[in-house]
Protein backbone atom coordinates (compact mmCIF):
# COMPACT_ATOMS: atom_id res chain seq x y z
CA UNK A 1 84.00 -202.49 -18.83
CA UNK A 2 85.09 -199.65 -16.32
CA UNK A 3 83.28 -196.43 -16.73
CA UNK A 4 86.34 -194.36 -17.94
CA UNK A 5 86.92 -197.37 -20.49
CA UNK A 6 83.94 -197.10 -21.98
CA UNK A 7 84.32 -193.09 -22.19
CA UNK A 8 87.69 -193.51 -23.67
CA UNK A 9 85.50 -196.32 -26.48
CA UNK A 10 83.10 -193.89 -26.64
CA UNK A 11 85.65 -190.51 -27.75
CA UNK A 12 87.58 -193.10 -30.23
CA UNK A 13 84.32 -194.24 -31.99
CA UNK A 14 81.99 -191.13 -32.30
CA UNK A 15 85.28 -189.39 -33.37
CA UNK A 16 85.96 -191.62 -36.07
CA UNK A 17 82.24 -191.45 -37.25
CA UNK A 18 82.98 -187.62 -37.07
CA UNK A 19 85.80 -187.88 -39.77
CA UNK A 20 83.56 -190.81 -41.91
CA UNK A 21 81.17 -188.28 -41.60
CA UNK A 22 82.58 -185.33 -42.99
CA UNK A 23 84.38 -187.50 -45.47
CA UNK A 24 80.60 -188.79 -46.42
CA UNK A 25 79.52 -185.34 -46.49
CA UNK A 26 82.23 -183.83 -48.75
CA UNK A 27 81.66 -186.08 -50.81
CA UNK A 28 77.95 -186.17 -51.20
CA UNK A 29 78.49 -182.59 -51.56
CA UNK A 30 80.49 -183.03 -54.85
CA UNK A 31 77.55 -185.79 -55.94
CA UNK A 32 75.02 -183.28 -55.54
CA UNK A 33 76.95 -180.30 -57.44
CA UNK A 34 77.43 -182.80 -60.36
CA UNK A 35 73.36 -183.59 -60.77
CA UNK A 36 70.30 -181.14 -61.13
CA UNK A 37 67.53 -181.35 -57.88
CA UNK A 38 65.69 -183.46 -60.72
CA UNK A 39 67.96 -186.02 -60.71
CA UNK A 40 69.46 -186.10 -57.08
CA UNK A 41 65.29 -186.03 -56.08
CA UNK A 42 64.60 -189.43 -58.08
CA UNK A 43 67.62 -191.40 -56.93
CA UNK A 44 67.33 -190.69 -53.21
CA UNK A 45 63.23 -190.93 -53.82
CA UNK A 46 63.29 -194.06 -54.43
CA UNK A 47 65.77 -194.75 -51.19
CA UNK A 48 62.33 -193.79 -49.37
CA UNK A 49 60.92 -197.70 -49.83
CA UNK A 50 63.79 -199.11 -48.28
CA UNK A 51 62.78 -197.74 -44.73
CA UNK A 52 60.01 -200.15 -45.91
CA UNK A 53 62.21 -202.85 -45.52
CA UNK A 54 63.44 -202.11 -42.21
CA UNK A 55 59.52 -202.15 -40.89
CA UNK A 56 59.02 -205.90 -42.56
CA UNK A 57 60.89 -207.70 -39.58
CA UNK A 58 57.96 -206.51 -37.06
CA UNK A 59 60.64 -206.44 -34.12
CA UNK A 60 62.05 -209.57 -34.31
CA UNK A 61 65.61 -207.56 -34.47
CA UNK A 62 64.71 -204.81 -31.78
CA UNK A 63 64.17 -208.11 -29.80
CA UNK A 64 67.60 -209.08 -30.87
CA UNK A 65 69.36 -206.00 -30.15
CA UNK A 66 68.48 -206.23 -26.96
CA UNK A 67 68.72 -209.59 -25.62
CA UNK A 68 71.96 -210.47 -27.51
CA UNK A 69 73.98 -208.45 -25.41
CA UNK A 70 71.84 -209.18 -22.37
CA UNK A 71 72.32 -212.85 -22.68
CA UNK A 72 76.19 -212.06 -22.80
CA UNK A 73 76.05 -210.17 -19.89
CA UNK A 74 74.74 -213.27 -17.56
CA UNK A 75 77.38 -215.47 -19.92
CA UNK A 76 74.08 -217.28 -21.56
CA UNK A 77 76.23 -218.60 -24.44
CA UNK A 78 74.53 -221.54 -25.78
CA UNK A 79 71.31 -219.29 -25.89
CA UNK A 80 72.56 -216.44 -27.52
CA UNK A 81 73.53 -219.07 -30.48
CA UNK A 82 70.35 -220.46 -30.45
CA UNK A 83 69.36 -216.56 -30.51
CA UNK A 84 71.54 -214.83 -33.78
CA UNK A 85 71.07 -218.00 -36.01
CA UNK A 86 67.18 -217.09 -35.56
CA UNK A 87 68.06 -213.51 -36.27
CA UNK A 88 70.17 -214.33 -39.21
CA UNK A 89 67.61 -216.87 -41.04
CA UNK A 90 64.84 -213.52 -40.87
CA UNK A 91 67.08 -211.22 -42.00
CA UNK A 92 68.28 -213.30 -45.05
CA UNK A 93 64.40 -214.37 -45.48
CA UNK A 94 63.50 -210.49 -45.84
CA UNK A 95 66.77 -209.46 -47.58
CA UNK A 96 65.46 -211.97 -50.33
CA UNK A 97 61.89 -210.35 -50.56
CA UNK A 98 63.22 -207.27 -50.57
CA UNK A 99 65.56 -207.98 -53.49
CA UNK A 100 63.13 -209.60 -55.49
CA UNK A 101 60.07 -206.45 -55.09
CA UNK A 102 62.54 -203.95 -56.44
CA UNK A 103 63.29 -206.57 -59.83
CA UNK A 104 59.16 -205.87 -59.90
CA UNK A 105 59.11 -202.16 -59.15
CA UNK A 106 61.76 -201.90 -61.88
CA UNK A 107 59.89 -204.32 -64.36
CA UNK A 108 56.91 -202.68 -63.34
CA UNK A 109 58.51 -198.98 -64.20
CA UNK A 110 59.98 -200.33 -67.71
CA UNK A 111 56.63 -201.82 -68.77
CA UNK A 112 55.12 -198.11 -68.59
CA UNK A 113 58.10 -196.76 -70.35
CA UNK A 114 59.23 -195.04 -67.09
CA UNK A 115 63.10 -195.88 -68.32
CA UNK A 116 65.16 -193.82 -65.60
CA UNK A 117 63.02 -194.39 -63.02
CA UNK A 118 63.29 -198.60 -64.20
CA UNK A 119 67.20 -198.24 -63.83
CA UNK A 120 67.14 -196.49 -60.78
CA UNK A 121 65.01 -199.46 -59.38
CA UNK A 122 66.94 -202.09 -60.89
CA UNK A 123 69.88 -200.69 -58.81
CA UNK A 124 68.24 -200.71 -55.64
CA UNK A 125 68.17 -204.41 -55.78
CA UNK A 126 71.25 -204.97 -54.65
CA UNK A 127 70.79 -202.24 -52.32
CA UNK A 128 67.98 -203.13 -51.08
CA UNK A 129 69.31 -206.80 -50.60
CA UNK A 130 71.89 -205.86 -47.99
CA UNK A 131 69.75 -202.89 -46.41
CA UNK A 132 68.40 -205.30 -43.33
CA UNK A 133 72.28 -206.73 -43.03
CA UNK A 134 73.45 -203.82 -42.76
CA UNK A 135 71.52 -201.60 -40.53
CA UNK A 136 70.22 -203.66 -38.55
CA UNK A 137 71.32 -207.41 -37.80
CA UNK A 138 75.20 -207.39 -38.20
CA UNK A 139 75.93 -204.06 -36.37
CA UNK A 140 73.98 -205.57 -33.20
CA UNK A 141 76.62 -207.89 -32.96
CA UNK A 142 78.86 -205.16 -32.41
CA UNK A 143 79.13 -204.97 -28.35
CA UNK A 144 82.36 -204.82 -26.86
CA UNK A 145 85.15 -203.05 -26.84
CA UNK A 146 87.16 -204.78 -29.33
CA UNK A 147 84.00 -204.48 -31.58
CA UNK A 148 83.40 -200.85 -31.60
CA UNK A 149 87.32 -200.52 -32.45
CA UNK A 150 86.76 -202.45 -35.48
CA UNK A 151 83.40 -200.29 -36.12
CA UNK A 152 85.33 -197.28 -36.09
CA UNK A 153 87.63 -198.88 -38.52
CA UNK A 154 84.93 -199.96 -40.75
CA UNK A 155 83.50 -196.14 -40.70
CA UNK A 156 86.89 -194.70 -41.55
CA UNK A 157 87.02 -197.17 -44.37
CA UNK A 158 83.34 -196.43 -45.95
CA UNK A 159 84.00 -192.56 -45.50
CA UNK A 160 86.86 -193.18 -48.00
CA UNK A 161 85.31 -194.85 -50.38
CA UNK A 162 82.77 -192.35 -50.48
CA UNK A 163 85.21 -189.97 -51.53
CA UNK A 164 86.84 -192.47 -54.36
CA UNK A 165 83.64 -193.55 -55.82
CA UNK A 166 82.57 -190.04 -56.83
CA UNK A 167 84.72 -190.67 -59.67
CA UNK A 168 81.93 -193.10 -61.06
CA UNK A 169 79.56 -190.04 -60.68
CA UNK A 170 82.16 -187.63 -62.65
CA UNK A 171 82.45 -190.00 -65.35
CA UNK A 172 79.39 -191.59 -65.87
CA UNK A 173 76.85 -188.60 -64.04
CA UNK A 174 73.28 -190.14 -62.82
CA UNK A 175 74.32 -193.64 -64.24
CA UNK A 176 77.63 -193.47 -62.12
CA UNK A 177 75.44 -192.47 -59.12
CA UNK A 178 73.51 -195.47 -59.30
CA UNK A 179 76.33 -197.71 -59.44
CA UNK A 180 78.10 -195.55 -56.88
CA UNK A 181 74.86 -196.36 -54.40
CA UNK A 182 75.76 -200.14 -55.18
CA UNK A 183 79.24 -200.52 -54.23
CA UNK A 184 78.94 -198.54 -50.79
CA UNK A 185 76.33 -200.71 -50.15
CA UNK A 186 78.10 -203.71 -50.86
CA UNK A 187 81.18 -202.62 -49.11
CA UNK A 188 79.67 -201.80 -46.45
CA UNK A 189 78.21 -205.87 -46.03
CA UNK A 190 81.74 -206.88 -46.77
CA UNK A 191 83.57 -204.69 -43.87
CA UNK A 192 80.81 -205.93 -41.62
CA UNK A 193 81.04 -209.37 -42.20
CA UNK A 194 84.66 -209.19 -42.30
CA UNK A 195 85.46 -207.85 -38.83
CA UNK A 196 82.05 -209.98 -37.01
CA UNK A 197 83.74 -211.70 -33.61
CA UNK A 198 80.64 -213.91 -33.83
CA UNK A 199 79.97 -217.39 -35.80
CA UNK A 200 76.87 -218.16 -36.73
CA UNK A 201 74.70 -220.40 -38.87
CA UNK A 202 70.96 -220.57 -40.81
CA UNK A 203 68.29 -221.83 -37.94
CA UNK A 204 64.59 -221.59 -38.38
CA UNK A 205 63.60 -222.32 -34.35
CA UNK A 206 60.42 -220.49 -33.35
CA UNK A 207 61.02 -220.54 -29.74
CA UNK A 208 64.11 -217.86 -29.90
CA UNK A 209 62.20 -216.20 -32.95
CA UNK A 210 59.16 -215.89 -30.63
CA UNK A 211 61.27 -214.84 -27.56
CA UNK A 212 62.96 -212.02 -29.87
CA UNK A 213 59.60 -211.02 -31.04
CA UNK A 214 57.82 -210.34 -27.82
CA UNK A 215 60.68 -208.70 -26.41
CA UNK A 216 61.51 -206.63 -29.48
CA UNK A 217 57.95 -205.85 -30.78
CA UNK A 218 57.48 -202.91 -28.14
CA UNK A 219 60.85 -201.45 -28.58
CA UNK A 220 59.95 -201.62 -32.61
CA UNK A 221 56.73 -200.22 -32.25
CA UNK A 222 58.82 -197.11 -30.40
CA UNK A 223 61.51 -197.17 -32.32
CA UNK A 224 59.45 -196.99 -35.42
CA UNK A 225 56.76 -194.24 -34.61
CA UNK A 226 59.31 -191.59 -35.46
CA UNK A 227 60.67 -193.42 -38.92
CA UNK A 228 56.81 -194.06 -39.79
CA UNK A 229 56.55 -190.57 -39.30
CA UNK A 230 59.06 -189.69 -41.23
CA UNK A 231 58.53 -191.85 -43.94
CA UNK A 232 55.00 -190.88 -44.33
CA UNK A 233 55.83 -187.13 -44.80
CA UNK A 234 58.84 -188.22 -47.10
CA UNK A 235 56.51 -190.13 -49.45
CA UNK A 236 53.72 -187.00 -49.34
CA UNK A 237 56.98 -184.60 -50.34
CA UNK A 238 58.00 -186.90 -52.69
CA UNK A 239 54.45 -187.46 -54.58
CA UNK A 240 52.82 -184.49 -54.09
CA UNK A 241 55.30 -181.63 -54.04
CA UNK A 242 57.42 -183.58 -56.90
CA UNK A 243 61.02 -184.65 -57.85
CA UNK A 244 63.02 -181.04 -57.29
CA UNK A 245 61.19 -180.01 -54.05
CA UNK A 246 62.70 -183.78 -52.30
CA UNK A 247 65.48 -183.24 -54.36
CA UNK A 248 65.84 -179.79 -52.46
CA UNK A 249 64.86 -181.67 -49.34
CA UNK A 250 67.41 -184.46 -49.44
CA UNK A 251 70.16 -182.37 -49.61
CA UNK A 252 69.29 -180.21 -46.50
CA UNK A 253 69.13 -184.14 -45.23
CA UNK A 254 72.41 -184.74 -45.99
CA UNK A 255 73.74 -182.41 -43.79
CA UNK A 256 71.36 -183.39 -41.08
CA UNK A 257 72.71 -187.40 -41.59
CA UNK A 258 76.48 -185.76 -41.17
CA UNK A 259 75.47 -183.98 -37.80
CA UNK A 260 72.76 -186.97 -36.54
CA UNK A 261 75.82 -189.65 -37.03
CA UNK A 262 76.78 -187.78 -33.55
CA UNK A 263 73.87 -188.89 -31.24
CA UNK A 264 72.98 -192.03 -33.86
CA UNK A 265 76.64 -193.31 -32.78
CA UNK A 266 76.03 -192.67 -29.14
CA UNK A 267 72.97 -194.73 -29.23
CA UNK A 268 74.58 -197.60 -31.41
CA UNK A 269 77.25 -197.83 -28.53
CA UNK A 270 74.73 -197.22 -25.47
CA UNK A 271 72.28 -199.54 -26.00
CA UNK A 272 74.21 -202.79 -26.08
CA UNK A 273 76.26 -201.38 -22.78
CA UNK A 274 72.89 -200.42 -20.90
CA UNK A 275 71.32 -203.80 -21.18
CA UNK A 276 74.58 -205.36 -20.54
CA UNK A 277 74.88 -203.49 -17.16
CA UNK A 278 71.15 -204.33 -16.60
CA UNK A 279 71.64 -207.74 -17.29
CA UNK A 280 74.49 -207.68 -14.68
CA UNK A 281 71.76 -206.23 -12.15
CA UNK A 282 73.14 -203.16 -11.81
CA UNK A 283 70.68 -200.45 -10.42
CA UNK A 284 68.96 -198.00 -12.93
CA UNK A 285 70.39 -194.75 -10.92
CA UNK A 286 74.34 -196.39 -11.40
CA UNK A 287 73.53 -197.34 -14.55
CA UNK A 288 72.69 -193.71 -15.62
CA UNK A 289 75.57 -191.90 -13.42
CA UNK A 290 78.15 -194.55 -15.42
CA UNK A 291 76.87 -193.09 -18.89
CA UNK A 292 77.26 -189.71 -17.96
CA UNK A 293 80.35 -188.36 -18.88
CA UNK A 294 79.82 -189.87 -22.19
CA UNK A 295 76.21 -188.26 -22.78
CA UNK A 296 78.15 -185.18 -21.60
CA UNK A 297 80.61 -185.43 -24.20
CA UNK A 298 78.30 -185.73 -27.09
CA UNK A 299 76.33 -183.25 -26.40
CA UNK A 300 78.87 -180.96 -26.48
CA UNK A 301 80.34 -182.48 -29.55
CA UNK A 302 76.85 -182.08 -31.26
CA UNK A 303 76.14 -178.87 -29.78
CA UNK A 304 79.20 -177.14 -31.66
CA UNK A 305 78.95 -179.17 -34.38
CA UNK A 306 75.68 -177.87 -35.05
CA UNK A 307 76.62 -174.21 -34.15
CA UNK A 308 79.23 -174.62 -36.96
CA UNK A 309 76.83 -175.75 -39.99
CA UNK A 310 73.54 -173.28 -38.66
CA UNK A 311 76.29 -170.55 -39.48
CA UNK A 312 78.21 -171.74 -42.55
CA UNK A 313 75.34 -173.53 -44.39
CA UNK A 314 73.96 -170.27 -46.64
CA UNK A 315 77.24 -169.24 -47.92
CA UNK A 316 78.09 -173.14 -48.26
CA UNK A 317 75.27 -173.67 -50.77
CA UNK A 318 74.52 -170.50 -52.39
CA UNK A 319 78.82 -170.62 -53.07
CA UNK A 320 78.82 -173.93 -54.15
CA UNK A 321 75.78 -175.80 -55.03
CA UNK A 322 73.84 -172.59 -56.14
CA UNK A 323 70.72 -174.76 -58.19
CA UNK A 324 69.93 -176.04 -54.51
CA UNK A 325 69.81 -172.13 -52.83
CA UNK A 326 65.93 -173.01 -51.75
CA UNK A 327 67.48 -175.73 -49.40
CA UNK A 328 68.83 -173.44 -47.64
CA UNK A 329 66.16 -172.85 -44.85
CA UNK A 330 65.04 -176.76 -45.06
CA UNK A 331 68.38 -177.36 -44.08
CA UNK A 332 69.25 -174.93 -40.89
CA UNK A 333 65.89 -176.13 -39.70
CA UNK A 334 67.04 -179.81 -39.86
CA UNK A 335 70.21 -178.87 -37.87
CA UNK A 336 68.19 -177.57 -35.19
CA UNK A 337 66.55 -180.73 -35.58
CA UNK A 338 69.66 -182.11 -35.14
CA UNK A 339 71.02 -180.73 -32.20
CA UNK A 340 67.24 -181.95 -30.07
CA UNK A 341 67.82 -184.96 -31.51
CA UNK A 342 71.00 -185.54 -29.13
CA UNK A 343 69.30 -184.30 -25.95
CA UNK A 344 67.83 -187.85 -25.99
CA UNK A 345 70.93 -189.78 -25.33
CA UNK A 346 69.10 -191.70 -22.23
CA UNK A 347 66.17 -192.66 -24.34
CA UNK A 348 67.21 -196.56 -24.33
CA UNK A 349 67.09 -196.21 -21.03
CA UNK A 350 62.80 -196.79 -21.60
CA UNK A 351 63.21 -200.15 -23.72
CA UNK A 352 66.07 -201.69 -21.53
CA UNK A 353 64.06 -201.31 -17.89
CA UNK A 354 60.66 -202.06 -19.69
CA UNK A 355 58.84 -198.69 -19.28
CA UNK A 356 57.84 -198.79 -23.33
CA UNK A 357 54.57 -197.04 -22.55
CA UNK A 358 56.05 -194.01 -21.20
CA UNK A 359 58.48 -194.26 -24.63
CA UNK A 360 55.47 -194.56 -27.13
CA UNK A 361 53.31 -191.77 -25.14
CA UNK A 362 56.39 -189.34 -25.62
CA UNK A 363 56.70 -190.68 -29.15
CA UNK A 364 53.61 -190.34 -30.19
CA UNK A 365 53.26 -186.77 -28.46
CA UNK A 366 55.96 -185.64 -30.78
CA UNK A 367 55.21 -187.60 -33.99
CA UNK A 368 51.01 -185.92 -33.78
CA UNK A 369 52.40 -182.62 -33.33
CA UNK A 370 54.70 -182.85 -36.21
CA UNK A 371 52.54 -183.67 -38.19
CA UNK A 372 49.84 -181.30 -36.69
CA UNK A 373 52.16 -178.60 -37.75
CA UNK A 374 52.59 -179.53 -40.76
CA UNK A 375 49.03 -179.89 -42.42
CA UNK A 376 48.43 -176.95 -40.16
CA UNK A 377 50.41 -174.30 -41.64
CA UNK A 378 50.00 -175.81 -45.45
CA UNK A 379 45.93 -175.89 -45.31
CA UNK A 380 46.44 -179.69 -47.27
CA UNK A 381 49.40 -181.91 -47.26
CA UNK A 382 49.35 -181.21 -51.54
CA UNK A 383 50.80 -177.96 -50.41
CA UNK A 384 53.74 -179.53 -48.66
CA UNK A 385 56.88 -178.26 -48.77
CA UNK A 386 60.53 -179.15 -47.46
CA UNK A 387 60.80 -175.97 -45.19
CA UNK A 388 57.34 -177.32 -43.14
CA UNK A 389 58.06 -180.55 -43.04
CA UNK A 390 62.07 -179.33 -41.46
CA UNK A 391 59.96 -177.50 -39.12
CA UNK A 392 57.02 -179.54 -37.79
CA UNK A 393 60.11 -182.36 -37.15
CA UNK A 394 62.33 -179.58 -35.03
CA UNK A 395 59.08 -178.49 -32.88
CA UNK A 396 57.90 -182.18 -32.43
CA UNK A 397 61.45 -183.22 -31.54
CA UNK A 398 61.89 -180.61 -29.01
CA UNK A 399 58.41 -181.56 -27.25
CA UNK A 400 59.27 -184.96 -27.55
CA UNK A 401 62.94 -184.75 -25.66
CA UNK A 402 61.35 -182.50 -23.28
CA UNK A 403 59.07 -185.77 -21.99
CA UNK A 404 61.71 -187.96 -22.17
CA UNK A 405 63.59 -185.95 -19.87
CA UNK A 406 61.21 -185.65 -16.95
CA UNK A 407 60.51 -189.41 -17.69
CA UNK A 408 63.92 -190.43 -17.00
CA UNK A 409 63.74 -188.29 -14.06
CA UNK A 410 61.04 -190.38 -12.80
CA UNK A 411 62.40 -193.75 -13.37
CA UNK A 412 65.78 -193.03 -11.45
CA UNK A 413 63.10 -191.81 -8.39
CA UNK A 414 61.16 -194.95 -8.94
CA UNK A 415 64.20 -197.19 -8.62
């Protein structure tokens, strides 16, 4: 793929998550004006164990990610069979588990006459089923040209039924919501299945499931110091400061998810193209200069997208979703968030030419002083609140992008 090609791929699909995005966003606006910080706070609580589930495969999918399209790249065939039917039977292993520990949580909740939050678990089953398919295994297999056309038709496709299925919310309030969480989920398997280029089968053979796992077990152990992080704070918000306050703090998140999709998008499309050119032996400086116009792009494209919100969010929510006013700050904090977030477009860049270390030392650097800041300025983390924790992720964010530029600086002098 020619580098204006893949520019021209690039533009079609983060534009089209653009429009799913602000199709997901209106509508999870009109969710969140329908339900009380209470109720919005113990449905998308709950959604905090599923990042849980995406921790269980202990890199066996990083490892996948990366060698999938790698294998393609030198026209390995036969072993990138051998490869996804490994990756499939672990995924459909965990998805099981997975399903099967919320059916306890909820049994668990109903037992101890915890009734809505019993329900709420009951519907993550199915959710919680799919979560590993979906986020993980089946879009890897989405790394050509032809593929991200059909992901940006899948996108356009969910961000519409986001809007439709806030009808179930209208008419049946936090019941409908649940149910609303199930069918985008589902949906969202179906598209993904539906437009897969790839056959493959159930295989339990160690020797790809080992290859995948020493490959991808540094990448995950990266890629997951951040989403730890995350999810550790999340779960201290969401026991100690209660309900409302993550209630408050998942709605600032939604408008972080609507900018994020921008960078998120550029990595889902970079990754797969970067160890395809590697795999091709192309040098790391070429590699980088090919990319650029495309990292140029979305930065821009983030850049005034987060302008646009930082301005418009205070009249947005004290106009229109007035119970959630203390989001406010939480919110404009995670937009700065945000826009650092897309100043490290290049970060694959560390897991595709091997130099994980320097990745988990500028990681790490960013995850301890987020969480530095945190417990510093709230004397104990039972004083937590969603404005801190917006804050200690901007400042450990902007340290952490800082490193990763000089680092990628280094590697293009090394090579």
């Amino acid at each position: 793929m020619s580098s204006s090609s893949f520019l021209l791929t690039s533009v079609r699909f983060i534009s089209s998550q653009g429009l799913a995005n602000v199709l997901r966003l209106v509508s999870g606006l009109l969710v969140v004006r329908m339900l009380d910080p209470l109720q919005y706070g113990l449905y998308t609580g709950m959604g905090v164990y599923l990042n849980y589930i995406l921790l269980s495969q202990f890199g066996v999918l990083n490892g996948f990610a990366r060698e999938f399209p790698f294998l393609m790249g030198k026209a390995k065939i036969a072993e990138s069979e051998r490869l996804l039917a490994s990756a499939f039977t672990i995924t459909a292993l965990i998805s099981i588990v997975s399903g099967i520990s919320f059916v306890l949580l909820a049994i668990h909740y109903f037992v101890n006459d915890n009734n809505s939050e019993g329900i709420v678990a009951f519907g993550y089953v199915v959710i919680a089923a799919v979560h590993l398919l979906n986020k993980k295994f089946l879009r890897s297999m989405y790394i050509t040209n032809v593929d991200f056309r059909n992901l940006s038709r899948i996108s356009l496709y969910i961000g519409l039924v986001n809007v439709v299925s806030v009808l179930l919310v209208y008419v049946f309030g936090f019941y409908g919501l649940i149910a609303r969480g199930v069918l985008l989920a589902v949906y969202e398997s179906g598209l993904l299945f539906r437009y897969l280029t790839y056959e493959f089968s159930v295989s339990f053979d160690l020797s790809p499931i080992i290859r995948m796992l020493k490959i991808g077990w540094p990448i995950f152990i990266n890629g997951q110091i951040p989403a730890i992080t995350l999810t550790i704070i999340s779960t201290l918000l969401f026991t100690h400061a209660g309900a409302e306050e993550f209630g408050l703090y998942s709605l600032a998140s939604t408008f972080f998810a609507a900018i994020s999709i921008l960078p998120a998008s550029f990595g889902q499309i970079i990754f797969p193209r970067l160890s395809k050119l590697y795999g091709e032996n192309v040098n790391v400086k070429e590699i980088v200069l090919q990319n650029l116009h495309s990292v140029f792009f979305q930065l821009l494209l983030t850049a005034v997208a987060c302008l646009i919100f930082y301005i418009i969010l205070p009249l947005l929510i004290r106009e229109y979703l007035p119970k959630y006013v203390g989001a406010i700050q939480c919110a404009r904090w995670l937009v700065i968030v945000a826009a650092l977030q897309s100043l490290g477009a290049f970060n694959s860049i560390f897991n595709v030419m091997d130099y994980r270390f320097l990745l988990s030392l500028m990681l790490l650097t960013g995850a301890v002083i987020n969480i530095a800041f945190i417990y510093t300025n709230s004397q104990s983390f039972s004083l937590i609140s969603a404005d801190l924790v917006a804050q200690g992720m901007a400042i450990g964010m902007l340290v952490q992008n800082m490193l990763g530029v000089l680092g990628l600086v280094w590697i293009i002098r090394a090579n």
